[in-house]
N, C-alpha and C. Protein backbone atom coordinates (compact mmCIF):
# COMPACT_ATOMS: atom_id res chain seq x y z
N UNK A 1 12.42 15.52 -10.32
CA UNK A 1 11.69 15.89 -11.51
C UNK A 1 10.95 14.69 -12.11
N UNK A 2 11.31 13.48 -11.96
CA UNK A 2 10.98 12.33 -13.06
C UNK A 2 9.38 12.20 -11.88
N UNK A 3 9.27 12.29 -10.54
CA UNK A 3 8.55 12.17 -10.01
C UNK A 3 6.99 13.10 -10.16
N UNK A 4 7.41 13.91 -10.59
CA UNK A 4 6.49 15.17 -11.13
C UNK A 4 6.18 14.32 -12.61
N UNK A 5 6.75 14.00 -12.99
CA UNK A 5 6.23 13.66 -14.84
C UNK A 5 5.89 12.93 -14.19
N UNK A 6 6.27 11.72 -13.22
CA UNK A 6 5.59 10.42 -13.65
C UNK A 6 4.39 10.69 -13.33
N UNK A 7 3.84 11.87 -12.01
CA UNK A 7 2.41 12.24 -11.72
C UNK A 7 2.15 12.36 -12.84
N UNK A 8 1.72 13.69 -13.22
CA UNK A 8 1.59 13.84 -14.32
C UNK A 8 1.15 13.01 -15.39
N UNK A 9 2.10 12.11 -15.76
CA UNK A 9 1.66 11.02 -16.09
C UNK A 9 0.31 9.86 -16.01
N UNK A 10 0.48 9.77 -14.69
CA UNK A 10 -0.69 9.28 -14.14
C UNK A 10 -1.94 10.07 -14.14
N UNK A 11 -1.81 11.14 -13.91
CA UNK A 11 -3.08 11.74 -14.00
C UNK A 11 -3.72 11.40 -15.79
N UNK A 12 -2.50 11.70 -16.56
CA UNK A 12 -3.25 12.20 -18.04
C UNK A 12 -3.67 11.07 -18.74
N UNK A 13 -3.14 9.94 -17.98
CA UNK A 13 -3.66 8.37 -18.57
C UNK A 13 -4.81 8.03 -17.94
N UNK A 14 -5.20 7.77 -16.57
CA UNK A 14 -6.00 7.67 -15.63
C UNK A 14 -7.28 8.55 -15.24
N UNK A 15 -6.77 9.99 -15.50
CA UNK A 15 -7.59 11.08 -15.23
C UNK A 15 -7.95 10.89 -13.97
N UNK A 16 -7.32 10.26 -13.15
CA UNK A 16 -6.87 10.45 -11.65
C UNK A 16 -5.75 10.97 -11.12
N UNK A 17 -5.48 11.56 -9.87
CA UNK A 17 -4.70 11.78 -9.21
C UNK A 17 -3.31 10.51 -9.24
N UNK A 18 -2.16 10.88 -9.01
CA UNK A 18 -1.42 9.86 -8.51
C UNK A 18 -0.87 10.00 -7.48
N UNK A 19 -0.84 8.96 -6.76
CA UNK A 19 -0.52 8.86 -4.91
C UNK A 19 1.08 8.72 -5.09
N UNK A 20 1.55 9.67 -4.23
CA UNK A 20 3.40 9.41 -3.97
C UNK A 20 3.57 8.31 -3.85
N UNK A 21 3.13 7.40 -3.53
CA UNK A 21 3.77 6.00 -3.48
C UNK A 21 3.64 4.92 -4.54
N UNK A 22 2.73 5.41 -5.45
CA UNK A 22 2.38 5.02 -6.70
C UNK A 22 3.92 4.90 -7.76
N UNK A 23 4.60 6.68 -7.56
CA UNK A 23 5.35 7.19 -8.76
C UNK A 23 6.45 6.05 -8.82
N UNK A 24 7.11 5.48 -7.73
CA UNK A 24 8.26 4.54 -7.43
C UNK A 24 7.70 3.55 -8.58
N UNK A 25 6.62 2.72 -8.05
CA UNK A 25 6.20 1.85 -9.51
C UNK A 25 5.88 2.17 -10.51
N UNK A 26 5.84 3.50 -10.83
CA UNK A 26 5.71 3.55 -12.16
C UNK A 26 6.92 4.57 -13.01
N UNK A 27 8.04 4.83 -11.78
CA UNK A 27 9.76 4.73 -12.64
C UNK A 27 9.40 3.78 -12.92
N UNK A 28 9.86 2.58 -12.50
CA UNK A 28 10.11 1.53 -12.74
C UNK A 28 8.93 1.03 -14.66
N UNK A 29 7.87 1.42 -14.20
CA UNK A 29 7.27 1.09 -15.73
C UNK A 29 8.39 1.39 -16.57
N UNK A 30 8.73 3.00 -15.90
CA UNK A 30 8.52 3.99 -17.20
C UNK A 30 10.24 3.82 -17.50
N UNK A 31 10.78 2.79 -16.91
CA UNK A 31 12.48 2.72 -16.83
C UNK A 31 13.02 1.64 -18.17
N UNK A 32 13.73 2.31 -18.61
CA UNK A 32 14.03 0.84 -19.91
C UNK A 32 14.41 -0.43 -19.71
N UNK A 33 15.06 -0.90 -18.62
CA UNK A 33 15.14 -2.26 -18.20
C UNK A 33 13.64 -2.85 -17.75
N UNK A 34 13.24 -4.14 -18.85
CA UNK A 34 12.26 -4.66 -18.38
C UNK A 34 11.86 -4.88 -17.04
N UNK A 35 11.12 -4.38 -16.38
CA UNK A 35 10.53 -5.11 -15.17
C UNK A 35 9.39 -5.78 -14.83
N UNK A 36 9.29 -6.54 -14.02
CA UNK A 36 7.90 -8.22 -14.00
C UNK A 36 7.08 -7.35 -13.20
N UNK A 37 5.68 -7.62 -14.06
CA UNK A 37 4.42 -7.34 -13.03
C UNK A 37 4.66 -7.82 -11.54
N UNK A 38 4.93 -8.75 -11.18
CA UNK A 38 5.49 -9.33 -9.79
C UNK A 38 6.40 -8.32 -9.06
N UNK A 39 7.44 -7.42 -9.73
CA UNK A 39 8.18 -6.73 -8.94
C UNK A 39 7.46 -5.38 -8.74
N UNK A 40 7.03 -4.89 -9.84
CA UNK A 40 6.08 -3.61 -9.30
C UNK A 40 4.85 -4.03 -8.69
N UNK A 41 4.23 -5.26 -8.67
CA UNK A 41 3.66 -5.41 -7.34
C UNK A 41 4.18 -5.15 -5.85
N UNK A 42 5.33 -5.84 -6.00
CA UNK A 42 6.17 -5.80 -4.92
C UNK A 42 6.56 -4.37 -4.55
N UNK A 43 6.46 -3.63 -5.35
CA UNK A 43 7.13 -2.23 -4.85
C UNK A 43 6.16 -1.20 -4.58
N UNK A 44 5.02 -1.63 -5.13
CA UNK A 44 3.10 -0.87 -4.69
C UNK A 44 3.17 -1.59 -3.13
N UNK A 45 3.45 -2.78 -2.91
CA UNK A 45 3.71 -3.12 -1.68
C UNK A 45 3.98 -2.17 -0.44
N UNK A 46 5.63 -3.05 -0.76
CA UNK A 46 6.18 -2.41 -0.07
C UNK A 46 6.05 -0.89 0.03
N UNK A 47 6.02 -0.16 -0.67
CA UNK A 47 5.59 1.09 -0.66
C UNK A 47 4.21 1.43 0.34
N UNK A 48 3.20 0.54 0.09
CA UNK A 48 2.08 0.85 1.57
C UNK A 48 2.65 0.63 2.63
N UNK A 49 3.25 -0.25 2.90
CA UNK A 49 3.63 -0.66 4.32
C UNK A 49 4.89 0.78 4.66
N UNK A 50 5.76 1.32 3.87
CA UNK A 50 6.24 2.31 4.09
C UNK A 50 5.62 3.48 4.70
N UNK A 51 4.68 3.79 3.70
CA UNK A 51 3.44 5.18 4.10
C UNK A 51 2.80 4.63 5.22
N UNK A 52 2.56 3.60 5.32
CA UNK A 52 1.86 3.54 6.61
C UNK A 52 2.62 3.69 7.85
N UNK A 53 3.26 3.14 7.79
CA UNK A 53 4.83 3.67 8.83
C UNK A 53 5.00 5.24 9.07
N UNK A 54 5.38 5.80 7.80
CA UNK A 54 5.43 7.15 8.20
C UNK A 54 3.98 7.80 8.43
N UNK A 55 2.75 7.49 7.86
CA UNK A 55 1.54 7.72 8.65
C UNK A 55 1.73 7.71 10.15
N UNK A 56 1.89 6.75 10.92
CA UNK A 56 2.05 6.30 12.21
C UNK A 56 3.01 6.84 12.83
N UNK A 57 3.88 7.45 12.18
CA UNK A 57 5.01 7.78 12.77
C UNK A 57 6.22 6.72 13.37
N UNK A 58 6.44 5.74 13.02
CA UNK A 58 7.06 4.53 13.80
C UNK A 58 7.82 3.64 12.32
N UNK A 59 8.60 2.41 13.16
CA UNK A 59 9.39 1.88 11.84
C UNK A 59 8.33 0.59 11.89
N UNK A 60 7.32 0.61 12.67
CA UNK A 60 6.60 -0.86 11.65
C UNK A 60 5.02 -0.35 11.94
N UNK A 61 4.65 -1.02 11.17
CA UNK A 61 2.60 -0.94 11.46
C UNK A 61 2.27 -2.74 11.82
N UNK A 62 0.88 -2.10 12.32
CA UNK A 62 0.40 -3.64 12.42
C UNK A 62 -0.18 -4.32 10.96
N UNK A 63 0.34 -5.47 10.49
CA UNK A 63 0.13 -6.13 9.70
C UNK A 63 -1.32 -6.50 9.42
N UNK A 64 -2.08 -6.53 10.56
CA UNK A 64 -3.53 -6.74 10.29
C UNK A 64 -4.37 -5.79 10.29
N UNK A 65 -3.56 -4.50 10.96
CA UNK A 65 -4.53 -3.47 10.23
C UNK A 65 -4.35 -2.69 8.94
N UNK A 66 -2.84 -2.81 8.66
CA UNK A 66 -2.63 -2.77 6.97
C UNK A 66 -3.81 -3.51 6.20
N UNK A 67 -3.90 -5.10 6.50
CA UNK A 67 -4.47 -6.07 5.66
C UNK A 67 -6.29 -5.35 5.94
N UNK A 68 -6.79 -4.83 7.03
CA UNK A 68 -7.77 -4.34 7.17
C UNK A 68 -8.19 -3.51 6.51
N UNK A 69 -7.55 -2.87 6.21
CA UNK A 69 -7.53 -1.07 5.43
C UNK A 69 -7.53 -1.08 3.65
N UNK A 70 -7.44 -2.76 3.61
CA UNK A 70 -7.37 -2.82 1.83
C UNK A 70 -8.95 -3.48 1.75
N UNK A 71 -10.09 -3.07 0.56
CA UNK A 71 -11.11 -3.54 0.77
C UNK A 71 -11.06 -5.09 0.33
N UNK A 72 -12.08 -5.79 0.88
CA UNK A 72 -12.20 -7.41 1.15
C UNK A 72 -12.04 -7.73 -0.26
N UNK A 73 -12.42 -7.29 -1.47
CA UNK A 73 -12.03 -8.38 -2.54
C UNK A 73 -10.45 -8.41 -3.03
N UNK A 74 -10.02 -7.42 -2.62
CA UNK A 74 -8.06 -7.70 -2.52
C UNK A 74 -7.70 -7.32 -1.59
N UNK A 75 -7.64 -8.50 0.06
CA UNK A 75 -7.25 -8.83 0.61
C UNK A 75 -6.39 -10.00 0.40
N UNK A 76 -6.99 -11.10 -0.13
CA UNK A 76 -6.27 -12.58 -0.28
C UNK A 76 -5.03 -12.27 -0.84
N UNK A 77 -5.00 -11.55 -2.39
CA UNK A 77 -3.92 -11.20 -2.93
C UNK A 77 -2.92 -10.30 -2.60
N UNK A 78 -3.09 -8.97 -1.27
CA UNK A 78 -2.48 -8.23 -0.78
C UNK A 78 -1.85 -9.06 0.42
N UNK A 79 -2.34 -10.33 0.80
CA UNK A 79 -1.93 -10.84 2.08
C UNK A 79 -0.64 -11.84 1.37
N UNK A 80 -1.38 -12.01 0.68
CA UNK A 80 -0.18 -13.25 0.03
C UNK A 80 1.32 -12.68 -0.52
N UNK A 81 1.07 -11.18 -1.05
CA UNK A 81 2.09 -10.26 -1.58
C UNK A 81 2.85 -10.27 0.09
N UNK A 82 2.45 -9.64 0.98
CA UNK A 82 2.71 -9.27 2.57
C UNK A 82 3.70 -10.63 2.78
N UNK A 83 3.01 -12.04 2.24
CA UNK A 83 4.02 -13.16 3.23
C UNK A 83 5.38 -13.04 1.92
N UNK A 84 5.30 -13.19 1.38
CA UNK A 84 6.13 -12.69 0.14
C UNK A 84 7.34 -12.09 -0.03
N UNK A 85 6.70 -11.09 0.50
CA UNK A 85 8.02 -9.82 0.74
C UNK A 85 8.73 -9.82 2.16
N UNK A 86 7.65 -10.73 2.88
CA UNK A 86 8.33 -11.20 4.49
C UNK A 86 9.71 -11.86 4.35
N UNK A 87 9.21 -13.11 3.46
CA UNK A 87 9.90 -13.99 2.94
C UNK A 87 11.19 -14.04 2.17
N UNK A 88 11.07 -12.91 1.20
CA UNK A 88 11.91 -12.13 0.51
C UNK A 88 13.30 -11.18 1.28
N UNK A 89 12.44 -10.97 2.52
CA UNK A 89 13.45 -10.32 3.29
C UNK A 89 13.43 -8.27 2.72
N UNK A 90 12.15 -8.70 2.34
CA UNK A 90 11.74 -6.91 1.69
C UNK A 90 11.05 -6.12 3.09
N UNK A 91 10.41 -7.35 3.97
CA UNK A 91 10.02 -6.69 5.24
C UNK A 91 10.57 -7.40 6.49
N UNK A 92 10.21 -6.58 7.04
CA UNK A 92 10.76 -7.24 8.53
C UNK A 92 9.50 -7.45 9.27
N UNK A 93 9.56 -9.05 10.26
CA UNK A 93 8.16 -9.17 10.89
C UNK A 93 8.62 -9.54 12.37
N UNK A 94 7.67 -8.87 13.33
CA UNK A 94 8.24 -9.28 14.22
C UNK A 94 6.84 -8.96 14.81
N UNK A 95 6.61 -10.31 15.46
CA UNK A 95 5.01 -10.49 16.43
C UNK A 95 3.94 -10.21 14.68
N UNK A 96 3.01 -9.79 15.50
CA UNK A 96 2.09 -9.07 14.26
C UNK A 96 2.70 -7.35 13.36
N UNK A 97 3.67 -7.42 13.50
CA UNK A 97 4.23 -5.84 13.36
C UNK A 97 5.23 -6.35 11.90
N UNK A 98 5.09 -5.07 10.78
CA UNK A 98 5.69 -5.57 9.36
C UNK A 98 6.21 -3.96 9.81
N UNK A 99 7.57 -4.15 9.10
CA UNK A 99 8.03 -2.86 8.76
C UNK A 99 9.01 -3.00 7.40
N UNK A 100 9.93 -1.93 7.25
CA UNK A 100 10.66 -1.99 5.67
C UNK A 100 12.04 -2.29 6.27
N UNK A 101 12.79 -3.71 5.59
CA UNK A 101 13.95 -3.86 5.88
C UNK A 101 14.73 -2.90 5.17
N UNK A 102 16.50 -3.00 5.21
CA UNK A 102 17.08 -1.96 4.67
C UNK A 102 17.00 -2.74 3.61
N UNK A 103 16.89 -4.00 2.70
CA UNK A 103 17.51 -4.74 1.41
C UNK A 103 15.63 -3.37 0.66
N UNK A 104 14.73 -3.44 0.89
CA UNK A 104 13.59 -2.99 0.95
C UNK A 104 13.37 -1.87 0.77
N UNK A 105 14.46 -0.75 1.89
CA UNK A 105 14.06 0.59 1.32
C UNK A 105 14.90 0.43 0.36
N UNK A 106 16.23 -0.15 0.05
CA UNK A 106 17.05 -0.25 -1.48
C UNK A 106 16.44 -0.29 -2.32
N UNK A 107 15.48 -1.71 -2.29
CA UNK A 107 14.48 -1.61 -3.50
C UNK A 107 13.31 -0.65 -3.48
N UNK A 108 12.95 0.18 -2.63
CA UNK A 108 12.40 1.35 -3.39
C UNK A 108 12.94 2.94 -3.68
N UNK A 109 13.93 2.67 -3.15
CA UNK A 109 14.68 4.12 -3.51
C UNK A 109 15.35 4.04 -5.02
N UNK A 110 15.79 2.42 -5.28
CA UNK A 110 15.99 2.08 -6.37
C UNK A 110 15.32 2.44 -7.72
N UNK A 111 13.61 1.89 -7.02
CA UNK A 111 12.92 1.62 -8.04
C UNK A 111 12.35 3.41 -8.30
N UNK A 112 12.54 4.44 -7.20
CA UNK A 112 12.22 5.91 -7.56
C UNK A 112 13.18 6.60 -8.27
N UNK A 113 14.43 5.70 -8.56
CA UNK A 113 15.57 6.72 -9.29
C UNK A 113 15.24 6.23 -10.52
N UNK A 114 15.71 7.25 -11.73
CA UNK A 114 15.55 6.19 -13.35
C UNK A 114 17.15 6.50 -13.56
N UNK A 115 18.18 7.20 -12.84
CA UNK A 115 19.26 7.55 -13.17
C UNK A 115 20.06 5.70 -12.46
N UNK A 116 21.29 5.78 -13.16
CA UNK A 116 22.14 4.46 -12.67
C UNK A 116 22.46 4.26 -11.68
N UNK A 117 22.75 3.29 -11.10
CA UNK A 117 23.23 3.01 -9.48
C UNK A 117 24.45 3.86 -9.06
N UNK A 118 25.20 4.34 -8.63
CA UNK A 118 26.33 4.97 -8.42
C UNK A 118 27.78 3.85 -7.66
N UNK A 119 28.76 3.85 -8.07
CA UNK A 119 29.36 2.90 -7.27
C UNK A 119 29.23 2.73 -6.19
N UNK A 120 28.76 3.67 -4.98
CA UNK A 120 29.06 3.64 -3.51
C UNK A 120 28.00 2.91 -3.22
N UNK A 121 26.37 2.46 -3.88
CA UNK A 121 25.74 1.48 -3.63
C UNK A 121 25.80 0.21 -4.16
N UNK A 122 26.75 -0.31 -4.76
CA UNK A 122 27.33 -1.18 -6.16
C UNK A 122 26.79 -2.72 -5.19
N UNK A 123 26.99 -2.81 -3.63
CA UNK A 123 26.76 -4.07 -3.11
C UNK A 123 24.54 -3.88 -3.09
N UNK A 124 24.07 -2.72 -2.53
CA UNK A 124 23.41 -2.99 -2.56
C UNK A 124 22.17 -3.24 -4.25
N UNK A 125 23.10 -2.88 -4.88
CA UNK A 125 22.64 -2.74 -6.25
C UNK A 125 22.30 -4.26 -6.97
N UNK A 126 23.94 -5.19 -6.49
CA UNK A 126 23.99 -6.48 -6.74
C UNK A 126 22.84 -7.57 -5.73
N UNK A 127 22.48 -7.06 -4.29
CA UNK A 127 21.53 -7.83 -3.86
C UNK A 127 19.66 -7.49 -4.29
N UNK A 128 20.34 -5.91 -4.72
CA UNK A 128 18.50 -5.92 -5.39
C UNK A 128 18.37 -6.59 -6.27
N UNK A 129 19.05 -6.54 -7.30
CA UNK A 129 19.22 -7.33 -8.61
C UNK A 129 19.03 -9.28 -8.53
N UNK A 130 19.60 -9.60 -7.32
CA UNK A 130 19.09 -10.51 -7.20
C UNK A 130 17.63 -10.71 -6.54
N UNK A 131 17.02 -9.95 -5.52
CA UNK A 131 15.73 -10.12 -5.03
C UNK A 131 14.82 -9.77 -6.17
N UNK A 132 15.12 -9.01 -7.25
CA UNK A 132 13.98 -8.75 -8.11
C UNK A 132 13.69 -9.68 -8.63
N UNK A 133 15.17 -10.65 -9.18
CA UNK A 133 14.92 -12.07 -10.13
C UNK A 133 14.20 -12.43 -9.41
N UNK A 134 14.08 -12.73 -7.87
CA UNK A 134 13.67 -13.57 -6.87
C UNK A 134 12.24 -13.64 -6.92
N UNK A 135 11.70 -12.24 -6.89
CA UNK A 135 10.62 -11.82 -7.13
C UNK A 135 9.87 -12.03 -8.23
N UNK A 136 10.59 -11.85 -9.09
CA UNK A 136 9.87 -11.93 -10.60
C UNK A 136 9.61 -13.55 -10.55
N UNK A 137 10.12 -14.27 -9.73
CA UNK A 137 9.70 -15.68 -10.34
C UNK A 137 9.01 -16.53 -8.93
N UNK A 138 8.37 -15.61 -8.23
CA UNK A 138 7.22 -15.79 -7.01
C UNK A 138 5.77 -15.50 -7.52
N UNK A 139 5.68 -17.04 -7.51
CA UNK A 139 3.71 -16.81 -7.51
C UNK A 139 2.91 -16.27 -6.89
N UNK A 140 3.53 -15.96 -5.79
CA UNK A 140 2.78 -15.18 -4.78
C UNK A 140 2.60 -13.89 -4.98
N UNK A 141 3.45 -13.03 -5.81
CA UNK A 141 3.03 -11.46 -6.39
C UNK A 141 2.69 -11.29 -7.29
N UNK A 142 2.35 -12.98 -8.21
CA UNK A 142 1.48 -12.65 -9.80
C UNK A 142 0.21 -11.48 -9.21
N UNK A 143 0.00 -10.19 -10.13
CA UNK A 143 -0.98 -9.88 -9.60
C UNK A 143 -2.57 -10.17 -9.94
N UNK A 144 -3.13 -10.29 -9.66
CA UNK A 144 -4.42 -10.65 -9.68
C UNK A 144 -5.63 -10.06 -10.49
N UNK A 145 -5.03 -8.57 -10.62
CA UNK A 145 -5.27 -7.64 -11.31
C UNK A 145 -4.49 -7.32 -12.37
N UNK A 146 -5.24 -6.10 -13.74
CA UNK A 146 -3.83 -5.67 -14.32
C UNK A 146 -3.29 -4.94 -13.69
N UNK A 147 -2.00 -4.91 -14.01
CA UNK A 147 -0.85 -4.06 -13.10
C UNK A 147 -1.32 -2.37 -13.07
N UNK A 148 -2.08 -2.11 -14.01
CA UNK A 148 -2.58 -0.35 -13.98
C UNK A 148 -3.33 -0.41 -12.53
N UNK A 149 -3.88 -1.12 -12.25
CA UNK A 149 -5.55 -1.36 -11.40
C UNK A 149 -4.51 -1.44 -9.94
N UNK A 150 -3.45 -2.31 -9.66
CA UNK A 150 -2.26 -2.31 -9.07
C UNK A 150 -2.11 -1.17 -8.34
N UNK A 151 -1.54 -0.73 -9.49
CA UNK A 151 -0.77 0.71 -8.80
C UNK A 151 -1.36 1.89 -8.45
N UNK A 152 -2.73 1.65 -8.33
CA UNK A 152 -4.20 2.78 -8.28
C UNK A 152 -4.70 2.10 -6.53
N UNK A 153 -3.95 1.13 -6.02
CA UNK A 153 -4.03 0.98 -5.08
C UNK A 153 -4.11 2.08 -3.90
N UNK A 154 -2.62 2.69 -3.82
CA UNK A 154 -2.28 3.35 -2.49
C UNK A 154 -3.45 4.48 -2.77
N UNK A 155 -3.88 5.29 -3.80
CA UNK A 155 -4.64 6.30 -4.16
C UNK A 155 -6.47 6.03 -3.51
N UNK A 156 -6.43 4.56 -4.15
CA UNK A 156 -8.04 3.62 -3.75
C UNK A 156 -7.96 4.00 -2.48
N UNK A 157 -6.96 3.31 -1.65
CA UNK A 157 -6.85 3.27 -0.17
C UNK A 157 -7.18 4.18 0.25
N UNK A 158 -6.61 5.61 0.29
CA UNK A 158 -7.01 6.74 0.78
C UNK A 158 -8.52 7.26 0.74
N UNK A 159 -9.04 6.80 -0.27
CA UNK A 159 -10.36 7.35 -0.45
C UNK A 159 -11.33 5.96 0.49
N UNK A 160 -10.67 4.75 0.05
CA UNK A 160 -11.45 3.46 0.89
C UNK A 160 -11.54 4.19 2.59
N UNK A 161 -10.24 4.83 2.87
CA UNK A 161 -10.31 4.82 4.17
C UNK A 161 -11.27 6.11 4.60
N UNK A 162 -11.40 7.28 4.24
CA UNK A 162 -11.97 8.60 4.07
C UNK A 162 -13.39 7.56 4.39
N UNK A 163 -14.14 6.97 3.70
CA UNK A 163 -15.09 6.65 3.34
C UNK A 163 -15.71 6.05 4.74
N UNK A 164 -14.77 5.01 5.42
CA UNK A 164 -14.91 4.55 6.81
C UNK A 164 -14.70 5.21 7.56
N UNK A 165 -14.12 6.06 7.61
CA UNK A 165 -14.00 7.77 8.91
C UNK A 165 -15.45 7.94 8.84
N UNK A 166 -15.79 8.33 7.93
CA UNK A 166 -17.01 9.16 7.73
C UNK A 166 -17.96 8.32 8.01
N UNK A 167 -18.36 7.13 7.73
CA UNK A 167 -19.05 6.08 8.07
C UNK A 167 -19.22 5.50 10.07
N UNK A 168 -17.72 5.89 10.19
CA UNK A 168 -17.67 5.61 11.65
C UNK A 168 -18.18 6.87 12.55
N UNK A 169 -17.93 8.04 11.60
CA UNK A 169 -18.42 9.36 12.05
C UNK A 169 -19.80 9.65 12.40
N UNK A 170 -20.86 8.91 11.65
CA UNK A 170 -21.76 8.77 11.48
C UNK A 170 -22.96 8.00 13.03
N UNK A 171 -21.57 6.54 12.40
CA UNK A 171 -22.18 5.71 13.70
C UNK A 171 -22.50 6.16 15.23
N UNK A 172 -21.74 6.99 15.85
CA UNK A 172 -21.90 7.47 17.04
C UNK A 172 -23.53 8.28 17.45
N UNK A 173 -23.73 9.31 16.04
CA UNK A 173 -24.70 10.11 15.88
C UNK A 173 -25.81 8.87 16.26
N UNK A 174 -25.85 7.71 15.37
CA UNK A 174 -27.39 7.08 14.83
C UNK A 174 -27.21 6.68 16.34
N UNK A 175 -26.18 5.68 16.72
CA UNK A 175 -26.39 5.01 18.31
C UNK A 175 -27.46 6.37 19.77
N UNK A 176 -26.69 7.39 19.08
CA UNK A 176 -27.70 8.82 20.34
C UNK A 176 -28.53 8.63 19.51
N UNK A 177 -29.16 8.86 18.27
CA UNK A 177 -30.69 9.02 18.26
C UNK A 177 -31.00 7.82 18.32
N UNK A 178 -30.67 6.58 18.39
CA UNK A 178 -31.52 5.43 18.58
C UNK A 178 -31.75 5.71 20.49
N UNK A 179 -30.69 5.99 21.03
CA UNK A 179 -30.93 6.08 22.31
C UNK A 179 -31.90 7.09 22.66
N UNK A 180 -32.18 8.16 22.18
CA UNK A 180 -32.73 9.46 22.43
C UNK A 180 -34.27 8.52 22.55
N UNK A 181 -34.31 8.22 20.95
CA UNK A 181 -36.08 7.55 20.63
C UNK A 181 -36.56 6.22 21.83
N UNK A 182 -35.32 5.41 22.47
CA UNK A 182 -35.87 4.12 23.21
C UNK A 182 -35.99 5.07 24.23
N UNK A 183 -35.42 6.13 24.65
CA UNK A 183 -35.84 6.54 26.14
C UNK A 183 -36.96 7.21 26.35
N UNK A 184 -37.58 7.93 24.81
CA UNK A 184 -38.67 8.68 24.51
C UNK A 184 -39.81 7.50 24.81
N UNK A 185 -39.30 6.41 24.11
CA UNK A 185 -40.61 5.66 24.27
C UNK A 185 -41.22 4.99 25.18
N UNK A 186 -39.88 4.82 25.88
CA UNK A 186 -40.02 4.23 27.12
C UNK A 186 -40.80 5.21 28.29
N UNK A 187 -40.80 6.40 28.02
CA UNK A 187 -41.28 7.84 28.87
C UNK A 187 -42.66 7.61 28.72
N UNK A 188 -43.05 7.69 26.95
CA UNK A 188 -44.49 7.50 27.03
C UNK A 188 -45.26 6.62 27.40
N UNK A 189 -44.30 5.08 27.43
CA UNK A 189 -45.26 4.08 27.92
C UNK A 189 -45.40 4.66 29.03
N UNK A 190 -44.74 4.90 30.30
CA UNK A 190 -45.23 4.88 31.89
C UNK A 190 -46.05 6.11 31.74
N UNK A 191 -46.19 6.69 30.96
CA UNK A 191 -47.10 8.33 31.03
C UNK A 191 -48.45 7.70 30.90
N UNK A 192 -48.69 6.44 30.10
CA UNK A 192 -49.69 6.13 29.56
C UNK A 192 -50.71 5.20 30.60
């Protein structure tokens, strides 16, 4: 239910849509324990690299086509978040391939509940609690943006990417009529 309001939410502030992977960071806004722009960066994060996973169907994506798929003026700051959460131990890297460690999906299953930890996760409760401090005091996830602009990410993405389908959709067409017209012209010169 809190996932439905928090849409909701998003829509009636934004007057945009909100992307499922959005709502996790914005429990967390909407949760009474303070949380650092740095950690709901971290969890808009991690959260792409998740969806992209289950996009793909697989437990990791390639790291450079994640970093590809975000447009060029927040790249630097999405790459730097990426070594970050490597670092953090929020992802797992192996070759060029990022996927979600387990300390990682903790912190976002965490950050989608607003209800209390339950004892039976009590260890992993105590190591999120420490990676968030961890987080909150990494320069590397100050965000760059305000944190609203942030979390309008995974939503941007989808439409960034729509935009290059269609663009690539395109390209094939112009390459045949450029070919169609050089062979036309080439016909009329020898006719001539």
């Amino acid at each position: 239910m809190q996932v439905a309001s928090d849409a909701a939410e998003g829509l009636a502030t934004t007057g945009r849509p909100v992307h499922p992977s959005q709502t996790a960071a914005m429990s967390l806004q909407n949760n009474k324990d303070p949380v650092s722009d740095n950690v709901q960066f971290a969890v808009v994060l991690a959260g792409l690299v998740r969806d992209r996973c289950k996009s793909e169907q697989a437990k990791v994506t390639l790291r450079t086509g994640l970093q590809a798929s975000v447009p060029v003026n927040e790249r630097p700051y999405v790459r730097r978040g990426l070594d970050a959460l490597i670092d953090h131990g929020v992802l797992t890297l192996s070759g060029e391939n990022i996927g979600l460690s387990r300390l990682g999906q903790v912190l976002l299953d965490q950050a989608a509940e607003t209800r209390q930890p339950t004892a039976a996760n009590h260890a992993d409760t105590a190591s999120v609690q420490v990676l968030r401090e961890a987080l909150a005091n990494d320069d590397r996830l100050e965000p760059a943006r305000p944190i609203q602009d942030i979390m309008t990410l995974p939503g941007r993405l989808e439409g960034y990417r729509d935009r290059r389908r269609e663009a690539a959709r395109r390209s094939p067409l112009l390459l045949l009529l450029l070919a169609v017209l050089l062979i036309a012209a080439v016909w009329l010169y020898r006719a001539a």
